[in-house]
Protein backbone atom coordinates (compact mmCIF):
# COMPACT_ATOMS: atom_id res chain seq x y z
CA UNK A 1 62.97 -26.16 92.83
CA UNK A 2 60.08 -27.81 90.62
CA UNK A 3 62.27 -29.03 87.84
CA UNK A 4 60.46 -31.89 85.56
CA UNK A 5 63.53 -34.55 85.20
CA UNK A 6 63.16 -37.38 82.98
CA UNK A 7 64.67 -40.90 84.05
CA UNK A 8 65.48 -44.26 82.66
CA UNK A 9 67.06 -47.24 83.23
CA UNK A 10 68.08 -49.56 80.66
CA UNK A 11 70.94 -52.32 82.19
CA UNK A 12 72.73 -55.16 80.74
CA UNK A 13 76.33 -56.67 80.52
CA UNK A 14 75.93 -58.40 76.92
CA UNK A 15 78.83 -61.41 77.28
CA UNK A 16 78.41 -61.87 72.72
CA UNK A 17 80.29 -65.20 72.88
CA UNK A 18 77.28 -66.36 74.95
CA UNK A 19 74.78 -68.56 73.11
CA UNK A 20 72.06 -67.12 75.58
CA UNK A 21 69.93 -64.89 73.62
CA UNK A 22 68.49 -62.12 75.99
CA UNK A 23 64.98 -61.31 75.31
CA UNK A 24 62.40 -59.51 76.77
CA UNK A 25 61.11 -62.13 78.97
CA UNK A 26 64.63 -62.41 80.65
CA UNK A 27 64.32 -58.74 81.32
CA UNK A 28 60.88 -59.47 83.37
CA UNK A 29 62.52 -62.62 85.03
CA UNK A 30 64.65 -59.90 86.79
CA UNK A 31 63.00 -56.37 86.22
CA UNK A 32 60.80 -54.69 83.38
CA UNK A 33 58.57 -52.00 84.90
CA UNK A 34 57.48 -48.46 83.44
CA UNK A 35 56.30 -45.28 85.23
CA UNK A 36 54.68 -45.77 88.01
CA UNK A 37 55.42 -48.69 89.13
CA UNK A 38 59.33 -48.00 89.55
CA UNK A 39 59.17 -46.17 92.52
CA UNK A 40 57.75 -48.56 95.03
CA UNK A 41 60.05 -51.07 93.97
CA UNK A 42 63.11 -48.81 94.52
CA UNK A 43 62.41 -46.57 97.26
CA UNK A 44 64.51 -46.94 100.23
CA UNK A 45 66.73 -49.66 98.31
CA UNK A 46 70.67 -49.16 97.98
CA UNK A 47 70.69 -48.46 93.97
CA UNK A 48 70.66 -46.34 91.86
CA UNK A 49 67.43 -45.32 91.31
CA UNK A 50 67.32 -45.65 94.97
CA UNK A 51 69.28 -42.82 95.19
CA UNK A 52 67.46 -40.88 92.54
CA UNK A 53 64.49 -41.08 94.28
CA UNK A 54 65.46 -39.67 97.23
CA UNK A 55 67.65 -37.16 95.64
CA UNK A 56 64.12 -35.85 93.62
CA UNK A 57 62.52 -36.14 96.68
CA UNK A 58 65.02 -33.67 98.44
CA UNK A 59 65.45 -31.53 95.76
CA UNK A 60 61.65 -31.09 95.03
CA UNK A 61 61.83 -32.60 91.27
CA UNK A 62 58.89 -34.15 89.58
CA UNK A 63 60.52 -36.96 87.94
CA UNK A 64 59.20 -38.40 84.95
CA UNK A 65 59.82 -42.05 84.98
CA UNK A 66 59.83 -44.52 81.96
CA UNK A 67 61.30 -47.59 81.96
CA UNK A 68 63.36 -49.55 84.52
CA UNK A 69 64.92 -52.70 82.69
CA UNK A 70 67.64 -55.40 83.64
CA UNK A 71 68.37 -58.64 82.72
CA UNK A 72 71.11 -60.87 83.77
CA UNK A 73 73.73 -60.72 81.57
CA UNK A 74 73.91 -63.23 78.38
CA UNK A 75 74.28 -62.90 75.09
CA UNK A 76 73.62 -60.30 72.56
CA UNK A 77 69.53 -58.56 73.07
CA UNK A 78 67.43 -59.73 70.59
CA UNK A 79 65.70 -56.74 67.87
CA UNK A 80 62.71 -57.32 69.98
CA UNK A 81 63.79 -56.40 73.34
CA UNK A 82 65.97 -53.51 72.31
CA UNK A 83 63.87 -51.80 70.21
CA UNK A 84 60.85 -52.67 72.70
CA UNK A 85 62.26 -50.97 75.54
CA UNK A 86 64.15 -48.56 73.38
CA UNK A 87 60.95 -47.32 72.13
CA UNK A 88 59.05 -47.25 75.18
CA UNK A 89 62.12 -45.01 76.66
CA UNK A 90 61.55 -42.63 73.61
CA UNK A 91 57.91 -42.80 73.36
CA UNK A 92 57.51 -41.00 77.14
CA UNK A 93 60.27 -38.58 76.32
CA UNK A 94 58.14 -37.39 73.36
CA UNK A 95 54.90 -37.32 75.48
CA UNK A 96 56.91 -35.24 78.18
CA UNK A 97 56.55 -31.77 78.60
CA UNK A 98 58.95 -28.79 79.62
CA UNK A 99 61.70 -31.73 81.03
CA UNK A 100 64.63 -29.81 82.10
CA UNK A 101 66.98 -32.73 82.05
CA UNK A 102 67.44 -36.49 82.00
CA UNK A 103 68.88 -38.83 84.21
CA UNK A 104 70.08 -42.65 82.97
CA UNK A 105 70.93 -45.48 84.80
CA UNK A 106 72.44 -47.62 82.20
CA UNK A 107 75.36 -50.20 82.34
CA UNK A 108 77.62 -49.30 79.18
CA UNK A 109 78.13 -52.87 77.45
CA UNK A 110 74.82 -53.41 76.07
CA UNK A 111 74.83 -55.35 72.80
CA UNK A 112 72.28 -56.34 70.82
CA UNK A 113 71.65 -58.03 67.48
CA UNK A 114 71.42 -54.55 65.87
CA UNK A 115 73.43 -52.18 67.71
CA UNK A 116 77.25 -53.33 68.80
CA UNK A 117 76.70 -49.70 70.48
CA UNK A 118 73.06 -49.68 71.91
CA UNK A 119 73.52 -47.51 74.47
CA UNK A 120 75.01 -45.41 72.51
CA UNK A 121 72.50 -45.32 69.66
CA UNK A 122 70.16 -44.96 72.86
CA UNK A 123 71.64 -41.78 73.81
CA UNK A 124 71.67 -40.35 70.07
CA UNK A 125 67.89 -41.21 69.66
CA UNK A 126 67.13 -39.48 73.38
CA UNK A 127 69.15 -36.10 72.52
CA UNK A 128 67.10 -36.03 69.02
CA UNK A 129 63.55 -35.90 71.10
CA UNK A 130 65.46 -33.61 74.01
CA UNK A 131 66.99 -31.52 71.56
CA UNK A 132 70.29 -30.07 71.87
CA UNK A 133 69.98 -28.17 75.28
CA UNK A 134 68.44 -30.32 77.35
CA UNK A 135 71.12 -31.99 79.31
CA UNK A 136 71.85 -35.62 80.09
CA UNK A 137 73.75 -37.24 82.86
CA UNK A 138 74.40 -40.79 82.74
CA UNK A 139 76.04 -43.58 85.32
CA UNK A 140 77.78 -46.39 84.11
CA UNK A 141 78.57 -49.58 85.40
CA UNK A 142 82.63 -49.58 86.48
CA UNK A 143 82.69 -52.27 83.58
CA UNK A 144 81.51 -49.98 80.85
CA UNK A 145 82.59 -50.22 77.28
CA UNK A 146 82.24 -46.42 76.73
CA UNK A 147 82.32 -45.42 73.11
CA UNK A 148 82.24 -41.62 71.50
CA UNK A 149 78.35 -41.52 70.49
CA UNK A 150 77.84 -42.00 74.59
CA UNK A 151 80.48 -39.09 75.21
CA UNK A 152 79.24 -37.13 72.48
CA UNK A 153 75.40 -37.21 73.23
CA UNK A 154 75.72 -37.24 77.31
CA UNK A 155 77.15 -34.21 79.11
CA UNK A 156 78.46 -36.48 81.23
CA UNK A 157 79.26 -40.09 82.09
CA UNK A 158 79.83 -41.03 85.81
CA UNK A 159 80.90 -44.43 86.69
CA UNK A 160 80.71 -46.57 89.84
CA UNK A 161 83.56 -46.22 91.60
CA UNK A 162 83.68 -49.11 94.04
CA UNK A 163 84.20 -53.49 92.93
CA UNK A 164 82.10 -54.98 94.03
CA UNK A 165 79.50 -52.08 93.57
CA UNK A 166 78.62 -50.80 96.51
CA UNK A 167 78.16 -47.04 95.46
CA UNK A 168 75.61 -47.11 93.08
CA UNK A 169 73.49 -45.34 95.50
CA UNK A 170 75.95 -42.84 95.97
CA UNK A 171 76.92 -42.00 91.67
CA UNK A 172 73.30 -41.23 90.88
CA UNK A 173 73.16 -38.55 93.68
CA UNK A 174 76.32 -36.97 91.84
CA UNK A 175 74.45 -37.56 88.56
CA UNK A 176 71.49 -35.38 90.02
CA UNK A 177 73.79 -33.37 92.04
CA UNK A 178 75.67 -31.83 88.39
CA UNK A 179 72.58 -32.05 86.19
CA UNK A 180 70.94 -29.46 89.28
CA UNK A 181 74.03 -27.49 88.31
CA UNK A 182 73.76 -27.41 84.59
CA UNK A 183 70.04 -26.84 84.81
CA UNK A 184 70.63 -23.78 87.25
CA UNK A 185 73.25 -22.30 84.88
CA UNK A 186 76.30 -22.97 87.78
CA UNK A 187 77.69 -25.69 85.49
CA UNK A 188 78.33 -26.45 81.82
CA UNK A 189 79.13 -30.07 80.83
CA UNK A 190 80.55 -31.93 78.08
CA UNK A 191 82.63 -34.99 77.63
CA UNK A 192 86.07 -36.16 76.57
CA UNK A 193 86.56 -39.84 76.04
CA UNK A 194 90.20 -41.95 75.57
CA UNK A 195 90.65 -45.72 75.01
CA UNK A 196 94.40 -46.79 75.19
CA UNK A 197 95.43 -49.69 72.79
CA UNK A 198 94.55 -52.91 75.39
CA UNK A 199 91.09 -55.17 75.52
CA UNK A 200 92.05 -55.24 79.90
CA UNK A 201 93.75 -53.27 82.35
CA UNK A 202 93.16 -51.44 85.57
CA UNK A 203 92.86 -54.65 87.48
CA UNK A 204 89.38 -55.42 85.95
CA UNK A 205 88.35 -52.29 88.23
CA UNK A 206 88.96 -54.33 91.78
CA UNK A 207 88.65 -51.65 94.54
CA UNK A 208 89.34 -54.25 97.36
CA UNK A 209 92.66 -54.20 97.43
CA UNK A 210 95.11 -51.46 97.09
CA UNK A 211 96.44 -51.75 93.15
CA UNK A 212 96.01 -50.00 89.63
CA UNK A 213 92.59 -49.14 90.29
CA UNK A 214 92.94 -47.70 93.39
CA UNK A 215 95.64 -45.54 92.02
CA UNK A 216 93.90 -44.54 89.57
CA UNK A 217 90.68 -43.49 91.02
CA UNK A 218 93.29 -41.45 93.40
CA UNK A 219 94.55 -39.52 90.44
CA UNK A 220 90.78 -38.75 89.38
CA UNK A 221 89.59 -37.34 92.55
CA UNK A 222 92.60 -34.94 92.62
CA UNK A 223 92.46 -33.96 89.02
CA UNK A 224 88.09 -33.60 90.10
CA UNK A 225 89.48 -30.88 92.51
CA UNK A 226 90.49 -28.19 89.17
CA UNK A 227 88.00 -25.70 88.15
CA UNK A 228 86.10 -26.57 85.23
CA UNK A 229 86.50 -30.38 85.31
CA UNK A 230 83.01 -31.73 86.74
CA UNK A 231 83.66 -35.68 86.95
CA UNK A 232 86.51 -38.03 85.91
CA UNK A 233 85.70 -41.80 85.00
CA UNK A 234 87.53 -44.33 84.55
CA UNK A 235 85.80 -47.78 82.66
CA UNK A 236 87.71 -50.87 83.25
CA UNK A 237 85.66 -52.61 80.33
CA UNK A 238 83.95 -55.43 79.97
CA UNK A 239 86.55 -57.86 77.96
CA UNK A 240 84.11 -60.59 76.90
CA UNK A 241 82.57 -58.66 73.97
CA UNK A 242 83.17 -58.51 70.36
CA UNK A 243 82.70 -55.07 69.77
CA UNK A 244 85.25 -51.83 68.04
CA UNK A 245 85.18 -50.24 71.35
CA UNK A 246 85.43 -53.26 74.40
CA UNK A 247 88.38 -52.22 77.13
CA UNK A 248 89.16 -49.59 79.37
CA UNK A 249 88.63 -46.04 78.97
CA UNK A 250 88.74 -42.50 80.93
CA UNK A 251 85.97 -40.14 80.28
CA UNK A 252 86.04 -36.66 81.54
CA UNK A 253 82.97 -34.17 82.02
CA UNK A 254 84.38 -30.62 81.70
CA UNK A 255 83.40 -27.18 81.09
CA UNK A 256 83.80 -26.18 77.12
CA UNK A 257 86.32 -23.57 77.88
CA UNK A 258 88.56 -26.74 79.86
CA UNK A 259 88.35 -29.33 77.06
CA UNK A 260 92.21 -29.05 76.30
CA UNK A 261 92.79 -29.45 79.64
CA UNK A 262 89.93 -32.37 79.94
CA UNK A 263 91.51 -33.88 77.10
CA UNK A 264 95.04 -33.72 78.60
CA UNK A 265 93.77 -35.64 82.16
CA UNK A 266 92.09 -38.42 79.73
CA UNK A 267 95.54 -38.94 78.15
CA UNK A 268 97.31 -38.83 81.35
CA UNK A 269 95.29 -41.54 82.88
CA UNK A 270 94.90 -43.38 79.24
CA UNK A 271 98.66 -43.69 79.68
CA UNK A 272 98.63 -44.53 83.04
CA UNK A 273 96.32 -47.76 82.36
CA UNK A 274 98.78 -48.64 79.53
CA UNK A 275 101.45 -48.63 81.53
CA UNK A 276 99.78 -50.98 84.85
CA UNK A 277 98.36 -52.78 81.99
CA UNK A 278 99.42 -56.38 83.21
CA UNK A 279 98.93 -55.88 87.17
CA UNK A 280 96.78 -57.76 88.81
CA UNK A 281 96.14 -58.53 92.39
CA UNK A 282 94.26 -62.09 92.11
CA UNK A 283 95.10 -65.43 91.02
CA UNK A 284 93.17 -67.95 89.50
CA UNK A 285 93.31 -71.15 91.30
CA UNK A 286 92.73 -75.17 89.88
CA UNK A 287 90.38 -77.13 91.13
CA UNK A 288 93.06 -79.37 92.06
CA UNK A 289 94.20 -76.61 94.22
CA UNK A 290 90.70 -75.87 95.46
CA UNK A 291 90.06 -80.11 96.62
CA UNK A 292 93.51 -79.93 98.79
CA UNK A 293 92.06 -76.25 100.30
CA UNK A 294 88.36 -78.12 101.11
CA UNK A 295 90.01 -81.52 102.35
CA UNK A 296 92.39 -79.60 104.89
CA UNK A 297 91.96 -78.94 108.97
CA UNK A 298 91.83 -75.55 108.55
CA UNK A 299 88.79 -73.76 111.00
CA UNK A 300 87.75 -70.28 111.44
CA UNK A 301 84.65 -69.75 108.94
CA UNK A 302 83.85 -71.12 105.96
CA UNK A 303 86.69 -71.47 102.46
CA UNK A 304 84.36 -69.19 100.29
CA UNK A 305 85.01 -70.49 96.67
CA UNK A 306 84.48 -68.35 93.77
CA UNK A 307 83.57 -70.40 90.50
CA UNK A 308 84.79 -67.38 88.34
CA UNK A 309 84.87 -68.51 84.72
CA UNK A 310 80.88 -69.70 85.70
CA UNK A 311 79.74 -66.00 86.92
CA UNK A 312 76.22 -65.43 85.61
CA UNK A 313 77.07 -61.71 86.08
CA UNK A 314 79.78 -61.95 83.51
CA UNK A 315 77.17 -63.76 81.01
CA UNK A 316 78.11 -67.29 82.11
CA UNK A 317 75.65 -70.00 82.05
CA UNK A 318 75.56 -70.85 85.72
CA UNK A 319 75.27 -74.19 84.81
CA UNK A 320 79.10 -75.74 84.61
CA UNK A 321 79.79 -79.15 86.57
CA UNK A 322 83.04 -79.44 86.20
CA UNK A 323 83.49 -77.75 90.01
CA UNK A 324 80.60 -79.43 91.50
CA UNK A 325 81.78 -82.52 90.00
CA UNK A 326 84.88 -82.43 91.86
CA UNK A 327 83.12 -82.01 94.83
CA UNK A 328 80.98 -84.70 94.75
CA UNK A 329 83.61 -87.12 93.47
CA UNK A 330 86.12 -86.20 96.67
CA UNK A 331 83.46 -86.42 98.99
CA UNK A 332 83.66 -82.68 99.96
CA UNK A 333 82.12 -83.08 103.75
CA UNK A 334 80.11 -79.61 104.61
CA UNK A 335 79.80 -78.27 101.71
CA UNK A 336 77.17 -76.08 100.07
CA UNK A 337 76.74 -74.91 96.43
CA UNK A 338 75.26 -71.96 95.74
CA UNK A 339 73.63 -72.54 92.99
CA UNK A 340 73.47 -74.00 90.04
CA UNK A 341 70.63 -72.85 87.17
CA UNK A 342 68.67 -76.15 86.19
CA UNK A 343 64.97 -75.91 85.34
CA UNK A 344 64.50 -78.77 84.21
CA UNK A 345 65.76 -80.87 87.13
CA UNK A 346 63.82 -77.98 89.96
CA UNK A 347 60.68 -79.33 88.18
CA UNK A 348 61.82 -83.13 89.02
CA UNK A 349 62.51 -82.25 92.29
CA UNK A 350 59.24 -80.30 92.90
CA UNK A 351 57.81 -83.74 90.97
CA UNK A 352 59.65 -85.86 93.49
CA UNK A 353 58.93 -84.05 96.44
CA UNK A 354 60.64 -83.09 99.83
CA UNK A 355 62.28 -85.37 101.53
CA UNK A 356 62.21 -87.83 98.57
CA UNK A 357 65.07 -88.91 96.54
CA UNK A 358 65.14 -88.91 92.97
CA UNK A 359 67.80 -89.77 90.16
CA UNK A 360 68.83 -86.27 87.74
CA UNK A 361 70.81 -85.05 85.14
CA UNK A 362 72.01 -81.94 86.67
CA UNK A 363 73.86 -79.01 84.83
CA UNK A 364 75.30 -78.82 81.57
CA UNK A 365 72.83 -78.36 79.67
CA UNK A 366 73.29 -75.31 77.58
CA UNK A 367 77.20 -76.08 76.59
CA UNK A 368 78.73 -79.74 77.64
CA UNK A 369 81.87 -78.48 77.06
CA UNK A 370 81.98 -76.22 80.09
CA UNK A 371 80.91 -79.91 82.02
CA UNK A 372 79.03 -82.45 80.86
CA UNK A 373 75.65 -83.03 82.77
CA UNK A 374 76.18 -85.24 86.48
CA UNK A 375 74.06 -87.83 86.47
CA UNK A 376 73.32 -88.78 90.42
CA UNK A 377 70.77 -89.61 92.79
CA UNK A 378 69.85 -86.54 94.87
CA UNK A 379 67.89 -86.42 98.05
CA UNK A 380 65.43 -82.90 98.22
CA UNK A 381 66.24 -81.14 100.78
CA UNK A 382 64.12 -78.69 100.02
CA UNK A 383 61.51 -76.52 97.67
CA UNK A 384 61.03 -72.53 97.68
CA UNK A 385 59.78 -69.75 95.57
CA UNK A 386 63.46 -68.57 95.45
CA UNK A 387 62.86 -64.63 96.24
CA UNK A 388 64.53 -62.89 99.11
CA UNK A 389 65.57 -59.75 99.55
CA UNK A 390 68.79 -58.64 99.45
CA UNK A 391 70.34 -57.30 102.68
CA UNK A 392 74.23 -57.19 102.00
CA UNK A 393 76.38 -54.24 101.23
CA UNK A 394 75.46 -55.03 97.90
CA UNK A 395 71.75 -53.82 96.33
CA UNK A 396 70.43 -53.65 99.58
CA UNK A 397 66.85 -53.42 99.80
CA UNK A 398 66.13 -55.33 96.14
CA UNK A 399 64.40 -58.16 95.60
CA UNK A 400 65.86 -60.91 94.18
CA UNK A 401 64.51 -64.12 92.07
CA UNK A 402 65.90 -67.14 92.01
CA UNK A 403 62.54 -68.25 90.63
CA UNK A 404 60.81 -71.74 91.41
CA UNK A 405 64.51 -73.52 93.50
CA UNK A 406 65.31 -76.73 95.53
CA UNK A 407 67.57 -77.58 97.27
CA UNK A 408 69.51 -81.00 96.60
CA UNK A 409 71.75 -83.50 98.65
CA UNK A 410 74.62 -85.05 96.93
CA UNK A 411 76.79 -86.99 99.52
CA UNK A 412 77.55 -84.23 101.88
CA UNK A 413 77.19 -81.47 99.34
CA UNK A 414 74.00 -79.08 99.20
CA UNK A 415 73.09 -77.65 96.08
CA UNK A 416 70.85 -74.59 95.38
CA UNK A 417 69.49 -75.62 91.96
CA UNK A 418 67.55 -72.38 90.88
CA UNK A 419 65.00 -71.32 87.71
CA UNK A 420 66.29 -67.85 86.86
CA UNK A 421 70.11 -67.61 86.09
CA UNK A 422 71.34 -65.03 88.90
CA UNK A 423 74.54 -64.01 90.03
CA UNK A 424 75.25 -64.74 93.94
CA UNK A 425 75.75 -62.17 95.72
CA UNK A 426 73.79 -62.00 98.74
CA UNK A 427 74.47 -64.24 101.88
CA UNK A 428 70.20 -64.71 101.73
CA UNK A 429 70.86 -66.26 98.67
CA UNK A 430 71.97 -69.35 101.64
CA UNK A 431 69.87 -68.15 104.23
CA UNK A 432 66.65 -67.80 102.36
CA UNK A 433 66.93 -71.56 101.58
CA UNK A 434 67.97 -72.39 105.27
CA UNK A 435 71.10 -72.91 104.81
CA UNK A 436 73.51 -70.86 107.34
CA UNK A 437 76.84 -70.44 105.09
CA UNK A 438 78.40 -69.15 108.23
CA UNK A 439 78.30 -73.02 109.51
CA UNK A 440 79.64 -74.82 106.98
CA UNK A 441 83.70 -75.70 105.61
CA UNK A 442 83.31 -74.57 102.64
CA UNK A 443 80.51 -72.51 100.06
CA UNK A 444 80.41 -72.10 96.67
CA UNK A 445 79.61 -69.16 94.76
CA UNK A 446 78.78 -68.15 91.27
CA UNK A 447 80.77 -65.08 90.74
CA UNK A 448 83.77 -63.49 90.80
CA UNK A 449 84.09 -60.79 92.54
CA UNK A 450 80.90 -58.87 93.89
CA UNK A 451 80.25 -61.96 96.11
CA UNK A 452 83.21 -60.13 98.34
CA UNK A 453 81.06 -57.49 99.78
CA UNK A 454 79.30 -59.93 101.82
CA UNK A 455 80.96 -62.95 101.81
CA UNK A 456 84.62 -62.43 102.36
CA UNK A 457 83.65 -61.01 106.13
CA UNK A 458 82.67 -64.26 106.93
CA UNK A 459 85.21 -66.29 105.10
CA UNK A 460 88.93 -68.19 106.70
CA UNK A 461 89.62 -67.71 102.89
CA UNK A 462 88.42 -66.59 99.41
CA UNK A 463 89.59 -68.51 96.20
CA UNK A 464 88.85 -68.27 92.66
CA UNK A 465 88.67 -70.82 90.70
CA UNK A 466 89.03 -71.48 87.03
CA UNK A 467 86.72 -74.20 86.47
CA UNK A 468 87.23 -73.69 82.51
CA UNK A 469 83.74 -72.05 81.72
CA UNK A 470 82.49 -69.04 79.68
CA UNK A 471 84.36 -66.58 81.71
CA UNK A 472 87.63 -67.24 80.85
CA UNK A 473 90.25 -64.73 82.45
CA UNK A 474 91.99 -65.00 79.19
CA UNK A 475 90.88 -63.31 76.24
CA UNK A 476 92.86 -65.19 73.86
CA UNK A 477 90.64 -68.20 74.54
CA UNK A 478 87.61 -65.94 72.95
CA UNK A 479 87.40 -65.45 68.43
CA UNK A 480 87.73 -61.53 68.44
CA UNK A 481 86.55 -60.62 65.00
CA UNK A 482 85.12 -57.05 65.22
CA UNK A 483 87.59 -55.63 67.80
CA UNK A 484 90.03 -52.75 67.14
CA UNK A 485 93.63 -54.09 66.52
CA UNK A 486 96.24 -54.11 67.29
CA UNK A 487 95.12 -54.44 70.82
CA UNK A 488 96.90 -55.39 73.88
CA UNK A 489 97.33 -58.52 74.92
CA UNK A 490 96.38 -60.14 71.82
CA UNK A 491 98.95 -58.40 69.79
CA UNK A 492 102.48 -57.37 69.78
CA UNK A 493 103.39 -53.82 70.30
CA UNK A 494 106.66 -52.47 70.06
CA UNK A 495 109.08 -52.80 73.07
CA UNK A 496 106.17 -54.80 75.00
């Protein structure tokens, strides 16, 4: 059928203890396109407009594009960039006529100088140009902060259901799938959303291994099988923001006449994420920990090492030492680092030259206190572009930027010093820079936990490592001043 369907995405993880601004050029560092320019660049890829492409294409839509917008996550968008995409987002939906529906790809914990809710107020300002009966489906990121204006102005939310996210693809075909049912008059949606009283829970969302979120998604899928109840989320949250509504939630799209029973699921899983509150299935390691696992005999592929609390996909800086210090210092034989974000000392190397050896202040930059800079001679290894595309489980089919990148030799450690701050997760992100992660002891990643998709496959062993960055697995490290309280684990709550 020849339904006009408007789309939009509008992405970012806002990490507001960062001191990283995000701004409208960081959204073009990774993607800022409108119209039509979006669908050559997503076509055929693994995402989720990826799938909304092909799902239009299938279904014999005409979809009206506007905006597709990400930016690694930082800090808090500044007034510019929000209301600058905001508006462009708004501006088509005016200038569109007869849409029968809208389909978003957002994330869920956007934050920006103006809006602690900006999706949200996104989704309020959309249903004022739609109007009341127009319906909108959204998909979240797993690590949504949902709030009650999303639930109240989308008929429904529908989160990834996989960590690392590997189903994007897949969640914006259900999105189209149900808004093809509302439209036809099969289907009517609305949506129930419940927070219990704690800032983490369901394992941070892991999907790897069997635990709490595993169990949970179970419960969804069976409660998904009762008439009337369209889609059942469930949010771990995104802890690292300072904002009423940061944690885990359960949203459920129902049918009006099933919003008691809606309402009931929400609270039965609500409760059930309460009570798994403190499970978790991974450990933190030391770096004292992580020097005895690189200095051992072990063989059979590489010790993958996660530098967690440094994950640029959490809103860390990508730039903390105090790992690749350790390294350097123990004489870490084999080793590759990849990467750390360093502008400044690319532009020295591209200065310097290949195969020349230069002195640099590397890392550390943007907060000392996560690692103060390591001043060293490096040999260059190496210069690039730093694009590639992605062929992993994970975004398959994307592009990626590491913009202008070299490649440095400290001792026997390799470091991928890159221009745009980018979360690893991509074996190309090696291999692009010829470097074959498959042949050395040990690799370092910047993440902490999407790098699994494609790394653990090849990997003797995975550890994360608390390096004592940004990303602290600990909340009560962070100055929570606009949160609801009491909240779970920073307060106390009766019988524990």
């Amino acid at each position: 059928m020849n339904r006009r369907v408007l789309s939009a995405q509008f992405a970012h993880e806002t990490n507001t203890f960062s001191r990283l601004p995000t701004t409208l050029e960081d959204y073009r560092r990774r993607w800022l396109l409108e119209g039509d320019e979006i669908a050559p660049r997503f076509r055929g890829t693994r995402t989720g407009l990826g799938g909304l492409l092909d799902y239009a294409e299938k279904a014999g839509w005409q979809l009206v594009p506007t905006v597709a917008a990400n930016a690694t996550p930082s800090g808090k968008l500044t007034r510019e960039a929000w209301e600058t995409i905001r508006d462009r987002i708004l501006a088509r939906a005016r200038n569109a006529a007869d849409v029968s529906g809208a389909v978003l790809d957002l994330h869920g914990a956007m934050v920006s100088e103006t809006e602690d809710d900006a999706e949200g107020a996104l989704l309020e300002a959309l249903r004022g140009v739609l109007g009341a009966r127009v319906p909108i489906v959204v998909t979240l990121d797993l690590h949504a902060n949902a709030t009650p204006r999303m639930a109240k102005h989308a008929n429904a939310l529908i989160s990834y259901r996989t960590y690392p996210h590997t189903d994007q693809y897949e969640r914006a075909q259900q999105a189209a799938a149900l808004l093809d049912r509302i439209v036809a008059g099969s289907a009517k949606a609305q949506t129930v959303l419940v927070q219990p009283p704690t800032l983490v829970g369901a394992d941070h969302g892991r999907t790897v291994q069997p635990g709490p979120m595993r169990d949970l998604l179970a419960m969804a899928e069976r409660f998904e099988q009762e008439d009337g109840i369209h889609v059942v989320s469930i949010q771990a949250g995104f802890m690292p923001a300072d904002i009423e509504w940061a944690g885990p939630s359960v949203a459920v799209s129902h049918d009006p006449a099933r919003a008691d029973r809606a309402l009931a699921i929400a609270n039965e899983l609500s409760h059930e994420i309460w009570r798994r509150r403190d499970e978790e299935t991974i450990t933190y390691r030391s770096i004292d920990e992580m020097m005895r696992a690189v200095k051992s005999d072990a063989s059979g592929g590489p010790l993958v090492i996660a530098d967690g609390t440094d994950n640029p996909g959490g809103g860390g800086y990508g730039d903390a030492t105090n790992l690749l210090r350790a390294l350097i210092s123990g004489d870490a034989k084999a080793t590759a680092v990849g990467h750390l974000y360093d502008p400044a000392a690319v532009q020295a190397a591209i200065k310097a030259g290949a195969g020349r050896t230069l002195r640099v202040s590397l890392g550390g930059h943007i907060d000392p206190a996560f690692g103060a800079p390591i001043e060293t001679e490096a040999h260059v290894q190496s210069l690039s572009d730093g694009s590639f595309i992605n062929d992993g489980p994970m975004a398959k089919g994307v592009r990626s930027e590491m913009g202008p990148t070299a490649v440095l030799r400290i001792g026997r450690v390799e470091v991928i010093v890159i221009s745009n701050r980018l979360q690893n997760t991509d074996l190309q992100t090696f291999l692009s820079q010829g470097i074959d992660p498959r042949q050395r002891r040990a690799v370092v990643v910047k993440s902490v936990h999407h790098f699994r998709a494609a790394y653990a496959p090849i990997a003797r062993e995975v550890m994360i490592v608390d390096s004592g960055a940004l990303c602290t697995p600990d909340p009560k490290r962070h100055a929570y001043t606009r949160l609801r309280r009491p909240i779970w684990p920073l307060d106390e709550f009766p019988g524990g």
